[in-house]
PDB file of N, CA and C in Angstrom:
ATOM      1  N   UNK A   1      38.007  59.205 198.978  1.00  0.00           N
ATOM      2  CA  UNK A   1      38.638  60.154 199.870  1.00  0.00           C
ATOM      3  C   UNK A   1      39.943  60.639 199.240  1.00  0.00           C
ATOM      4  N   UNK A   2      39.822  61.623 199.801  1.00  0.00           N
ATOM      5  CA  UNK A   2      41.350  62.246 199.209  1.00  0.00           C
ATOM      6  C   UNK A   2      42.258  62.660 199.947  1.00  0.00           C
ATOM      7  N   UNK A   3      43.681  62.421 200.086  1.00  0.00           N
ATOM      8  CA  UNK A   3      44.700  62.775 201.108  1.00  0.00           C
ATOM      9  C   UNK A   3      45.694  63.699 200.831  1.00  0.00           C
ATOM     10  N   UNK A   4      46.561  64.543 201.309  1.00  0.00           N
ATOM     11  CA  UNK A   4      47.750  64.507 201.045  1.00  0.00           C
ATOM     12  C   UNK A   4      48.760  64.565 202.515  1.00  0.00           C
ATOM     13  N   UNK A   5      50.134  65.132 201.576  1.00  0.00           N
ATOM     14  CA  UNK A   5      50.839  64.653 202.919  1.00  0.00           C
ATOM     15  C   UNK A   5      52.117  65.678 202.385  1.00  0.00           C
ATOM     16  N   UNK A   6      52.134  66.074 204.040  1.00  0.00           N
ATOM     17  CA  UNK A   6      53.252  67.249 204.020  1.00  0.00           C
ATOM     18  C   UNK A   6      54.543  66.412 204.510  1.00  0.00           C
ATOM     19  N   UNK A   7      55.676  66.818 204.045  1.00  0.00           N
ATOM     20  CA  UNK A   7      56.823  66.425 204.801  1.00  0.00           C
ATOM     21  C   UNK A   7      57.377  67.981 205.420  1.00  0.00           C
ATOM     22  N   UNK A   8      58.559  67.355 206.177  1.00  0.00           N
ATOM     23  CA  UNK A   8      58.896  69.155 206.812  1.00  0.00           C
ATOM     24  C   UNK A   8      59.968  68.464 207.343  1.00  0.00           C
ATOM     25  N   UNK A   9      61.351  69.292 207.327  1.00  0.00           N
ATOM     26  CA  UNK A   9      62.361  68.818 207.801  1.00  0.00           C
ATOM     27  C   UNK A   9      62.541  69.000 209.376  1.00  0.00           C
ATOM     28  N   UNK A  10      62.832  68.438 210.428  1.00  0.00           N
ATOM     29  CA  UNK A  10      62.889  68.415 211.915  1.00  0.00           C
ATOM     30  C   UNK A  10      64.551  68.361 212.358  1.00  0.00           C
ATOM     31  N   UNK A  11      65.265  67.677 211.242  1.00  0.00           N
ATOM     32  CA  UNK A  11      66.757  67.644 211.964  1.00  0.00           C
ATOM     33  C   UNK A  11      67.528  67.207 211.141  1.00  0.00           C
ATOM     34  N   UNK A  12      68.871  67.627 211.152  1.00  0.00           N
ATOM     35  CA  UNK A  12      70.111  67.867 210.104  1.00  0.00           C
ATOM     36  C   UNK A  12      71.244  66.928 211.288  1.00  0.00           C
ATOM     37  N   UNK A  13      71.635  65.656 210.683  1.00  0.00           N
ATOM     38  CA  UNK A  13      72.358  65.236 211.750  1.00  0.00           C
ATOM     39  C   UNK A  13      73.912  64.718 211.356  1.00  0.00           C
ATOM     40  N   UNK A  14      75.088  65.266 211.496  1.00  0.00           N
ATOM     41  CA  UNK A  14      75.956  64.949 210.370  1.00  0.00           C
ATOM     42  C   UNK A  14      76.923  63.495 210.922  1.00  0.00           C
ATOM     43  N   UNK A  15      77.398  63.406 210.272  1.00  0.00           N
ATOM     44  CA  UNK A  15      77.832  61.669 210.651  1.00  0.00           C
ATOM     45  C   UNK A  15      79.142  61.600 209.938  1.00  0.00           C
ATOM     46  N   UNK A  16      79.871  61.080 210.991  1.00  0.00           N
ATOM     47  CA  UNK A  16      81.417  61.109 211.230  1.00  0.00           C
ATOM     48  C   UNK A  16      81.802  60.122 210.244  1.00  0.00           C
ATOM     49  N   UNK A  17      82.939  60.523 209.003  1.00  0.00           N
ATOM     50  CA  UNK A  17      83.225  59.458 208.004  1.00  0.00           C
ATOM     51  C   UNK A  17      84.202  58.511 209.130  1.00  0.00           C
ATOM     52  N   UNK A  18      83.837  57.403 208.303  1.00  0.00           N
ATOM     53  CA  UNK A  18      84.975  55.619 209.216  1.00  0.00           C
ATOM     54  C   UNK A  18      85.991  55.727 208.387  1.00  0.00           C
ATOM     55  N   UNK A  19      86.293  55.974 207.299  1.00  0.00           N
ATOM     56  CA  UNK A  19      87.690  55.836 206.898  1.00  0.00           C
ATOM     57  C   UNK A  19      87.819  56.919 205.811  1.00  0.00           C
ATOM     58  N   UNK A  20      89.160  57.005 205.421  1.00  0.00           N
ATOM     59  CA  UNK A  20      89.491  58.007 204.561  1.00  0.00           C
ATOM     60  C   UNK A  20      88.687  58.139 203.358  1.00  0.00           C
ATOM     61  N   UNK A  21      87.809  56.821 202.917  1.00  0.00           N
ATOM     62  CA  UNK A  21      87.909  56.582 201.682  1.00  0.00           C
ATOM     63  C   UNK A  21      85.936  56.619 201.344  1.00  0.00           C
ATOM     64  N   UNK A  22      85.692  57.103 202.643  1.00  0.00           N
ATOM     65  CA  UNK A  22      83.840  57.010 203.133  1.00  0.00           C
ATOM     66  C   UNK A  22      83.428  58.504 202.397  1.00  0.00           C
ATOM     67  N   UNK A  23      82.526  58.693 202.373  1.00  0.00           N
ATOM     68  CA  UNK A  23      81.793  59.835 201.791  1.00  0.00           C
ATOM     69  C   UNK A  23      80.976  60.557 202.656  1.00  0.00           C
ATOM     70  N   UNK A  24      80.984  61.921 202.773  1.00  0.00           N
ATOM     71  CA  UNK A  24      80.654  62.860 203.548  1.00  0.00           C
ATOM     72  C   UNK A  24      78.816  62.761 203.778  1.00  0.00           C
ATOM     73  N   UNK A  25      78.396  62.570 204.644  1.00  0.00           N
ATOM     74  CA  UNK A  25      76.961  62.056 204.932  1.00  0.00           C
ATOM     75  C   UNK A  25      76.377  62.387 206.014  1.00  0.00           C
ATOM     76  N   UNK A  26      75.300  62.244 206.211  1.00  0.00           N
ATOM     77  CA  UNK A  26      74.532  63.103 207.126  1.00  0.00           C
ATOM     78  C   UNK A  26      73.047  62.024 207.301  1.00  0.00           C
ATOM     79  N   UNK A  27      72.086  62.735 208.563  1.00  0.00           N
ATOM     80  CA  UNK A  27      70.840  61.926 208.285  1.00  0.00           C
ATOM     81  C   UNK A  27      69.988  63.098 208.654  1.00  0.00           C
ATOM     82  N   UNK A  28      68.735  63.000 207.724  1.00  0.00           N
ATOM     83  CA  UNK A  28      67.361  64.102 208.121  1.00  0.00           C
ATOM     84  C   UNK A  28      66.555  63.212 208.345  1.00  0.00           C
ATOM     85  N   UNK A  29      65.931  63.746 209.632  1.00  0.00           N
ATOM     86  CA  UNK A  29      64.731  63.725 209.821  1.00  0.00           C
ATOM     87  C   UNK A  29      63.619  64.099 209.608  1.00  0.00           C
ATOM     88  N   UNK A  30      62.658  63.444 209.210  1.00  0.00           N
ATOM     89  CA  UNK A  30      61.258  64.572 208.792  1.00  0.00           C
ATOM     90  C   UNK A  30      60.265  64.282 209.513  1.00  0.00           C
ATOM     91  N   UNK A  31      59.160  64.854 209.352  1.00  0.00           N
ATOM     92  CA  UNK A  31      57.923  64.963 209.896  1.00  0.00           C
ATOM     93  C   UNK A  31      57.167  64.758 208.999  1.00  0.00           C
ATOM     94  N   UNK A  32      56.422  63.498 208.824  1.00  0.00           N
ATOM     95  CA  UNK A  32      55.317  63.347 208.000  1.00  0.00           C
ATOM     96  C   UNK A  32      54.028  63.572 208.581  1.00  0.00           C
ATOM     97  N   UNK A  33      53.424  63.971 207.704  1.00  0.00           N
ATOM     98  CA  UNK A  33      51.744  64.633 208.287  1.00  0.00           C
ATOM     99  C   UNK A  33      50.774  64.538 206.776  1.00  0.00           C
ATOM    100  N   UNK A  34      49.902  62.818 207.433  1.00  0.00           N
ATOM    101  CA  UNK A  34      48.878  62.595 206.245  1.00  0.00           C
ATOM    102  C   UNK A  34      47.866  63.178 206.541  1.00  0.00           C
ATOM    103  N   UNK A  35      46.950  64.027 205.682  1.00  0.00           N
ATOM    104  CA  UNK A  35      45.723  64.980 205.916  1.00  0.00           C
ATOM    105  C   UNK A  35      44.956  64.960 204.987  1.00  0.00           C
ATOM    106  N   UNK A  36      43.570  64.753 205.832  1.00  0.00           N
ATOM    107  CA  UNK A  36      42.548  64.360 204.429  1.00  0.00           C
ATOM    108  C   UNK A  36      41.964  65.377 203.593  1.00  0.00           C
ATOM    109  N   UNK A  37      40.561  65.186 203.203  1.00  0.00           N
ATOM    110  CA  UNK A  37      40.135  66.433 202.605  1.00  0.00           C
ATOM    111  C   UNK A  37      39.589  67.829 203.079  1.00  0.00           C
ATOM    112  N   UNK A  38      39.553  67.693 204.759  1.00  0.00           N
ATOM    113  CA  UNK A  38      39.111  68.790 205.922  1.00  0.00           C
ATOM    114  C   UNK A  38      40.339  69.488 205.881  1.00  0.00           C
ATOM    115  N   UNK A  39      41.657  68.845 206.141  1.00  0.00           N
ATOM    116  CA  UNK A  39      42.704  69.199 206.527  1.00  0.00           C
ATOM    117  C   UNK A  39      42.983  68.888 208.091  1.00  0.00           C
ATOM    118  N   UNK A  40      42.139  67.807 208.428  1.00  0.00           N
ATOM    119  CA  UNK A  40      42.706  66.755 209.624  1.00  0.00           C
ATOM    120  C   UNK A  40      43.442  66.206 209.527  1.00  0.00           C
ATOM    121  N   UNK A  41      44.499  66.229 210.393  1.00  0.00           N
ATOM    122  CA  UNK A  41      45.519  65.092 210.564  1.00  0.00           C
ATOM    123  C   UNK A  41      45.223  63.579 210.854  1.00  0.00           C
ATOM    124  N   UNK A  42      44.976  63.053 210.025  1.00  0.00           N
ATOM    125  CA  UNK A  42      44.833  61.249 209.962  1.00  0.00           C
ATOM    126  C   UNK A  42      46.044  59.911 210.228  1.00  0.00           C
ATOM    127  N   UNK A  43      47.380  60.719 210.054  1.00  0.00           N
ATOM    128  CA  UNK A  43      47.964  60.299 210.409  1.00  0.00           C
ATOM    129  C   UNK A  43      49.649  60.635 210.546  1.00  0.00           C
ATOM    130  N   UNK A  44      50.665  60.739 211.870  1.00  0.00           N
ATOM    131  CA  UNK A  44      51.898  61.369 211.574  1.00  0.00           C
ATOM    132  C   UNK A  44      52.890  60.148 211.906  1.00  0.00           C
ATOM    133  N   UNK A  45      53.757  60.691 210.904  1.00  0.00           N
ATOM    134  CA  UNK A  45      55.156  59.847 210.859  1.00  0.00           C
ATOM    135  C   UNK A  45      56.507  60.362 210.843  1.00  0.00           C
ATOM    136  N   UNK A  46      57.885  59.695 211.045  1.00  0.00           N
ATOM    137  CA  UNK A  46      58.685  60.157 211.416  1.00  0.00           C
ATOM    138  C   UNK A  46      59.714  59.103 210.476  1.00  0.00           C
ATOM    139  N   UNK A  47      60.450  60.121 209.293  1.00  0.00           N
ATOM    140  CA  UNK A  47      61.241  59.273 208.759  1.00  0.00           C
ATOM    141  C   UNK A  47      62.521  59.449 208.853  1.00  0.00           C
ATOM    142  N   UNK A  48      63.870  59.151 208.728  1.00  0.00           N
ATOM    143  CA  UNK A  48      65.165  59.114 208.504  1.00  0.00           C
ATOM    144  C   UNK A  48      65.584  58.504 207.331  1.00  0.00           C
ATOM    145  N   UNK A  49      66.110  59.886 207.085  1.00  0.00           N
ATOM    146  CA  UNK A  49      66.541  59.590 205.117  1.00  0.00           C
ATOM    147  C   UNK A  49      68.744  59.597 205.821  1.00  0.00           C
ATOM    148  N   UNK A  50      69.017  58.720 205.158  1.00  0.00           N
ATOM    149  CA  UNK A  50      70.904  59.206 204.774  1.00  0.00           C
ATOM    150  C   UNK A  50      71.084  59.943 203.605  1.00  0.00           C
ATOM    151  N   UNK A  51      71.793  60.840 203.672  1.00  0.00           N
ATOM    152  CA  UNK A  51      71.545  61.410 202.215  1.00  0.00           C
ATOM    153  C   UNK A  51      73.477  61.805 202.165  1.00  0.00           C
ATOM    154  N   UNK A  52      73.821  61.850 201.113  1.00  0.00           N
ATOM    155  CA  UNK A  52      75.286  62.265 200.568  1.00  0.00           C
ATOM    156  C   UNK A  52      75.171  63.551 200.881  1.00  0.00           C
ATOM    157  N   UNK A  53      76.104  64.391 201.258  1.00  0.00           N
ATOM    158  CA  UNK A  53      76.055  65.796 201.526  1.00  0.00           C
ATOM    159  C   UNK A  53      76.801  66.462 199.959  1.00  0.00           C
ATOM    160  N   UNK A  54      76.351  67.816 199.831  1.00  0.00           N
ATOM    161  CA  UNK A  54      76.723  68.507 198.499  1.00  0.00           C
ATOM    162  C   UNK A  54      77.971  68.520 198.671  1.00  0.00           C
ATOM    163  N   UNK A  55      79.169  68.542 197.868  1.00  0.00           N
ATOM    164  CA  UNK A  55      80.386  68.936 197.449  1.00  0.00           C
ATOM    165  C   UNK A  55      80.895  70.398 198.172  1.00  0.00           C
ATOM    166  N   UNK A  56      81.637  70.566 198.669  1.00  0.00           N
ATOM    167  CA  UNK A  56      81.873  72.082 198.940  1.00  0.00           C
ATOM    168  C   UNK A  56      83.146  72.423 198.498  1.00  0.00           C
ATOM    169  N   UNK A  57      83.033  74.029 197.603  1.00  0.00           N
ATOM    170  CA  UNK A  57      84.202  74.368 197.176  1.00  0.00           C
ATOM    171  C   UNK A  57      85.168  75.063 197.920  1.00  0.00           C
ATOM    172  N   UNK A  58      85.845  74.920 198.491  1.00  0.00           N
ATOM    173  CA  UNK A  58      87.338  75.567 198.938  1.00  0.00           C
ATOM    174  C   UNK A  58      87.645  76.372 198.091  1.00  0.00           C
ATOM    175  N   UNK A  59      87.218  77.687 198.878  1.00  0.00           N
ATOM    176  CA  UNK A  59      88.198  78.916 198.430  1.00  0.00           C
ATOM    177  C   UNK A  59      90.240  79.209 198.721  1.00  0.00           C
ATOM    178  N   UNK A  60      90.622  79.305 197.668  1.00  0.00           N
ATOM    179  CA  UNK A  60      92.258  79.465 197.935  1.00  0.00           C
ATOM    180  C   UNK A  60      92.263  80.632 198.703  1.00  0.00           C
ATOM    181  N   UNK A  61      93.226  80.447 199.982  1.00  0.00           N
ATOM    182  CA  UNK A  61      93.357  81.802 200.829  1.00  0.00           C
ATOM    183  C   UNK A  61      94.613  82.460 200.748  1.00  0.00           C
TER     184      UNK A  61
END
């Protein structure tokens, strides 16, 4: 049998640094969706990744 599996993002959730010295972070949610060789859904899941957020540059005003 053969599967694959889609992910898809569901939610962007940003998360308050604890001290000065914490790093800017966030959590996604996804939607997992395993599907066989019909393209039935066999099985769905729901993950939470933490991920570091990108750098942002400050423009001088």
């Amino acid at each position: 049998m053969t599967i694959g599996v889609r992910l898809t993002v569901k939610e962007k959730i940003d998360q308050e640094k604890r001290s000065e010295d914490d790093i800017e972070k966030g959590i996604v949610r996804w939607l997992v969706d395993v599907y066989d060789e019909s393209g039935e859904t066999v099985a769905i899941a729901t993950i939470l990744t933490m991920v570091k957020k990108k750098e942002t540059v400050k423009a001088n005003s």
